[in-house]
C-alpha atoms as a PDB file:
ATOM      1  CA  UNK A   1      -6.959   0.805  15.520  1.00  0.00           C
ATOM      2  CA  UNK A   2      -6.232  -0.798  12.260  1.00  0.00           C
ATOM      3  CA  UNK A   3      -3.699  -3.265  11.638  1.00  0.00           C
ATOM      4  CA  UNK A   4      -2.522  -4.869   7.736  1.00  0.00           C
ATOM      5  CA  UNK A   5       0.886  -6.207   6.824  1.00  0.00           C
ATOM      6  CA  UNK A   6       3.420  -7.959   4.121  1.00  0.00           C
ATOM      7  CA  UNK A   7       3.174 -11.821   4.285  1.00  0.00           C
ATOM      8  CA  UNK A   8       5.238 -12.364   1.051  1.00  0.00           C
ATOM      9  CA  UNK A   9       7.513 -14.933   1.613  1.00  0.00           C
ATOM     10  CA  UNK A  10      10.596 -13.142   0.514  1.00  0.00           C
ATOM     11  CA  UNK A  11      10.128 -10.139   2.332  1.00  0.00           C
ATOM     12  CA  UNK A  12       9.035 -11.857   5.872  1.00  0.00           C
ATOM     13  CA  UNK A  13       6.276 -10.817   8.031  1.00  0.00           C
ATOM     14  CA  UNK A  14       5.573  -7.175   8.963  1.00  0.00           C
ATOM     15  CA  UNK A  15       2.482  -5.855  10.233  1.00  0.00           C
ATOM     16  CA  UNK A  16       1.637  -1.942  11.021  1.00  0.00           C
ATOM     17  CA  UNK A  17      -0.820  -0.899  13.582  1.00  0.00           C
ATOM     18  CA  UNK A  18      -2.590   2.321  13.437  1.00  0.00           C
ATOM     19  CA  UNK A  19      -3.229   4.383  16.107  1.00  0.00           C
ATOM     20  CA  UNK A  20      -7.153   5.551  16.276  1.00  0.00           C
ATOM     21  CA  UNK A  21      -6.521   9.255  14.535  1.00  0.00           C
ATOM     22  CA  UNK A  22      -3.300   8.549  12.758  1.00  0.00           C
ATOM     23  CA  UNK A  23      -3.896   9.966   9.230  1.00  0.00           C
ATOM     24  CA  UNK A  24      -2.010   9.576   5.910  1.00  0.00           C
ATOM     25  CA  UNK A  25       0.575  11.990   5.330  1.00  0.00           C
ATOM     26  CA  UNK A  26       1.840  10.215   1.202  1.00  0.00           C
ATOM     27  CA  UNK A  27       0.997   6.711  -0.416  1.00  0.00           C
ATOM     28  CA  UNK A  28       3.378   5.633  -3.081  1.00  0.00           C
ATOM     29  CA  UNK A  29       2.255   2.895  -5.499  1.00  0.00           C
ATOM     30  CA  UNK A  30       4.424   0.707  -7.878  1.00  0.00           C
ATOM     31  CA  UNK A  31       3.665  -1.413 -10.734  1.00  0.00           C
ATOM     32  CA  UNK A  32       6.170  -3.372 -12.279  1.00  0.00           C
ATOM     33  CA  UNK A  33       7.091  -2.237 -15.508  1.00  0.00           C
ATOM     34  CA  UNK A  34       6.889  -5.261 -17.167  1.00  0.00           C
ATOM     35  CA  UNK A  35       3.610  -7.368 -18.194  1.00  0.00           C
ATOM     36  CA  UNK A  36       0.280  -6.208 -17.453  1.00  0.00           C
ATOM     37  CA  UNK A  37       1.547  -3.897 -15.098  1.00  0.00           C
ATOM     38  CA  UNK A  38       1.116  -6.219 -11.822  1.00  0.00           C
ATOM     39  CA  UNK A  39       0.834  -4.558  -7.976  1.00  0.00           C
ATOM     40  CA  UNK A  40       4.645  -4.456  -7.221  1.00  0.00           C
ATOM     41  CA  UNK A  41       4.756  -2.042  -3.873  1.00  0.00           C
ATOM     42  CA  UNK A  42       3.331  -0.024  -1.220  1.00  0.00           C
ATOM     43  CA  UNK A  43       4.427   2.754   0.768  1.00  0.00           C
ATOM     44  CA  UNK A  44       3.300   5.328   3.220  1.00  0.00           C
ATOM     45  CA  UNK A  45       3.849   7.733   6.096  1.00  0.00           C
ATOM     46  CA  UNK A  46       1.381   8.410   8.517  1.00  0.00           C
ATOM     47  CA  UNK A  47       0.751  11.693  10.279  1.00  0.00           C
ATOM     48  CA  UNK A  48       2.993  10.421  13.034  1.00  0.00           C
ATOM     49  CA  UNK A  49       5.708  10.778  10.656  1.00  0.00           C
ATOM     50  CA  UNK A  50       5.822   6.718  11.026  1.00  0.00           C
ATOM     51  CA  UNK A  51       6.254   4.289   7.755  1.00  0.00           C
ATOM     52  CA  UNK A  52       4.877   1.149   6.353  1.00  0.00           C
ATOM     53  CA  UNK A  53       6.220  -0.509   3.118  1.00  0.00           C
ATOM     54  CA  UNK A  54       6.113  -3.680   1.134  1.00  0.00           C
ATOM     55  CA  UNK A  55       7.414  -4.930  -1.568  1.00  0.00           C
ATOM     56  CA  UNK A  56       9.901  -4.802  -3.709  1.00  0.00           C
ATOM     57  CA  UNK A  57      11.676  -1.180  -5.014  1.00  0.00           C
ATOM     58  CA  UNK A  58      11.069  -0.036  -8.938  1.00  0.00           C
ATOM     59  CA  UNK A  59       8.488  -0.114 -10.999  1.00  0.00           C
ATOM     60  CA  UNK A  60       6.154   2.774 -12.185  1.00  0.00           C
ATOM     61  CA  UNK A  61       5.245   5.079  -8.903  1.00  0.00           C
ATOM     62  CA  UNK A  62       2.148   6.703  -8.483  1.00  0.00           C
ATOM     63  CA  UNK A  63       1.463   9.316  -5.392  1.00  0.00           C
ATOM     64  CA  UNK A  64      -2.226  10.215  -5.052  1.00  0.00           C
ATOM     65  CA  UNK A  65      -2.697  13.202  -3.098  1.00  0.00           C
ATOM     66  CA  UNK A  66      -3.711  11.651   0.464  1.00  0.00           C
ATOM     67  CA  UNK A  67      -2.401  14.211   3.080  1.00  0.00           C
ATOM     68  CA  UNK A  68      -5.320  13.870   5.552  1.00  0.00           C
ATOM     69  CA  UNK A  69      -6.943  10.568   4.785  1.00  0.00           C
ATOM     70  CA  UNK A  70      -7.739   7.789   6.999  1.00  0.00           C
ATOM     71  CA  UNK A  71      -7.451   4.304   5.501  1.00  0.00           C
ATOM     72  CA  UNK A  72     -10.433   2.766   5.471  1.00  0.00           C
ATOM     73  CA  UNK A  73      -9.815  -0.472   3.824  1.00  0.00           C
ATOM     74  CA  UNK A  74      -7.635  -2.416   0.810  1.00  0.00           C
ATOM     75  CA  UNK A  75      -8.846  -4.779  -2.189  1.00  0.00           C
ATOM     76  CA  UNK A  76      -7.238  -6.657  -4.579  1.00  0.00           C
ATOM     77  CA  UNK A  77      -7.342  -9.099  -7.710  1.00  0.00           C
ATOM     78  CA  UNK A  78      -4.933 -11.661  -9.087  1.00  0.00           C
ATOM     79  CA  UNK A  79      -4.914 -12.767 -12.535  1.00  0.00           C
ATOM     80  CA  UNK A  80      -4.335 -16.144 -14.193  1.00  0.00           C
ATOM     81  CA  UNK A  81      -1.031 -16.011 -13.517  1.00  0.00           C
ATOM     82  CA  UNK A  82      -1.350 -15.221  -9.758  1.00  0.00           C
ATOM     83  CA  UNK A  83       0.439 -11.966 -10.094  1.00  0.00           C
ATOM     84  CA  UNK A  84      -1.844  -9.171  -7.925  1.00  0.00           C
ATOM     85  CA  UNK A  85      -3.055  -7.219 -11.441  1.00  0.00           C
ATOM     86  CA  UNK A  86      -5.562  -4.824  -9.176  1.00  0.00           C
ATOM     87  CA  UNK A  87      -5.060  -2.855  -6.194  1.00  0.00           C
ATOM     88  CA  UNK A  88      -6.788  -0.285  -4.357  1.00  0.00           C
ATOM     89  CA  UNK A  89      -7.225   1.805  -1.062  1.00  0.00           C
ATOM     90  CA  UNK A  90     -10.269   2.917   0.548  1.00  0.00           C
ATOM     91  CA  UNK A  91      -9.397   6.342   1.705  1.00  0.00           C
ATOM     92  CA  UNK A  92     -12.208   8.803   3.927  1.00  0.00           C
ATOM     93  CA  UNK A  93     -10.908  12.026   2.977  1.00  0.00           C
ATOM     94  CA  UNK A  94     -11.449  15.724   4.595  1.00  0.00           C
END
């Protein structure tokens, strides 16, 4: 089981538990459109057909293919300016 979750202020407190064999069924990623291009958003459904997101809408989507992957772990890096300007997940794919 595997748990992360949203702190940001604005957007309150959510965290998201996975089961042991719940899988990834899509991943959206945003950047804001603005800037450098700072981490605005995540989204995904699991193979339970259950959801997670966080953050706010808009922004430049990406959706890696991911149908099958088990989330393994995140990272991240802020810049000067405290804005997240890396993101990542650490997917173990079929």
């Amino acid at each position: 089981e595997y748990a992360f979750g949203d702190n940001g202020s604005a957007y309150g407190v959510a965290v998201f538990d996975l089961n042991a064999g719940e899988l990834l069924k899509s991943l959206d990623l945003a950047s804001t459109s603005y800037g450098y291009g700072s981490f605005r958003r995540v989204a995904l459904r699991t193979s339970l057909d259950r959801t997670f997101e966080a953050g706010a809408g808009g922004g430049n989507v990406i959706s890696p293919a991911v149908a099958g992957c088990a989330i393994v772990g995140f990272a991240g890096s802020v810049n000067v300016d405290n804005f997240i300007n890396g993101f990542s997940v650490w997917l173990s794919c079929p």
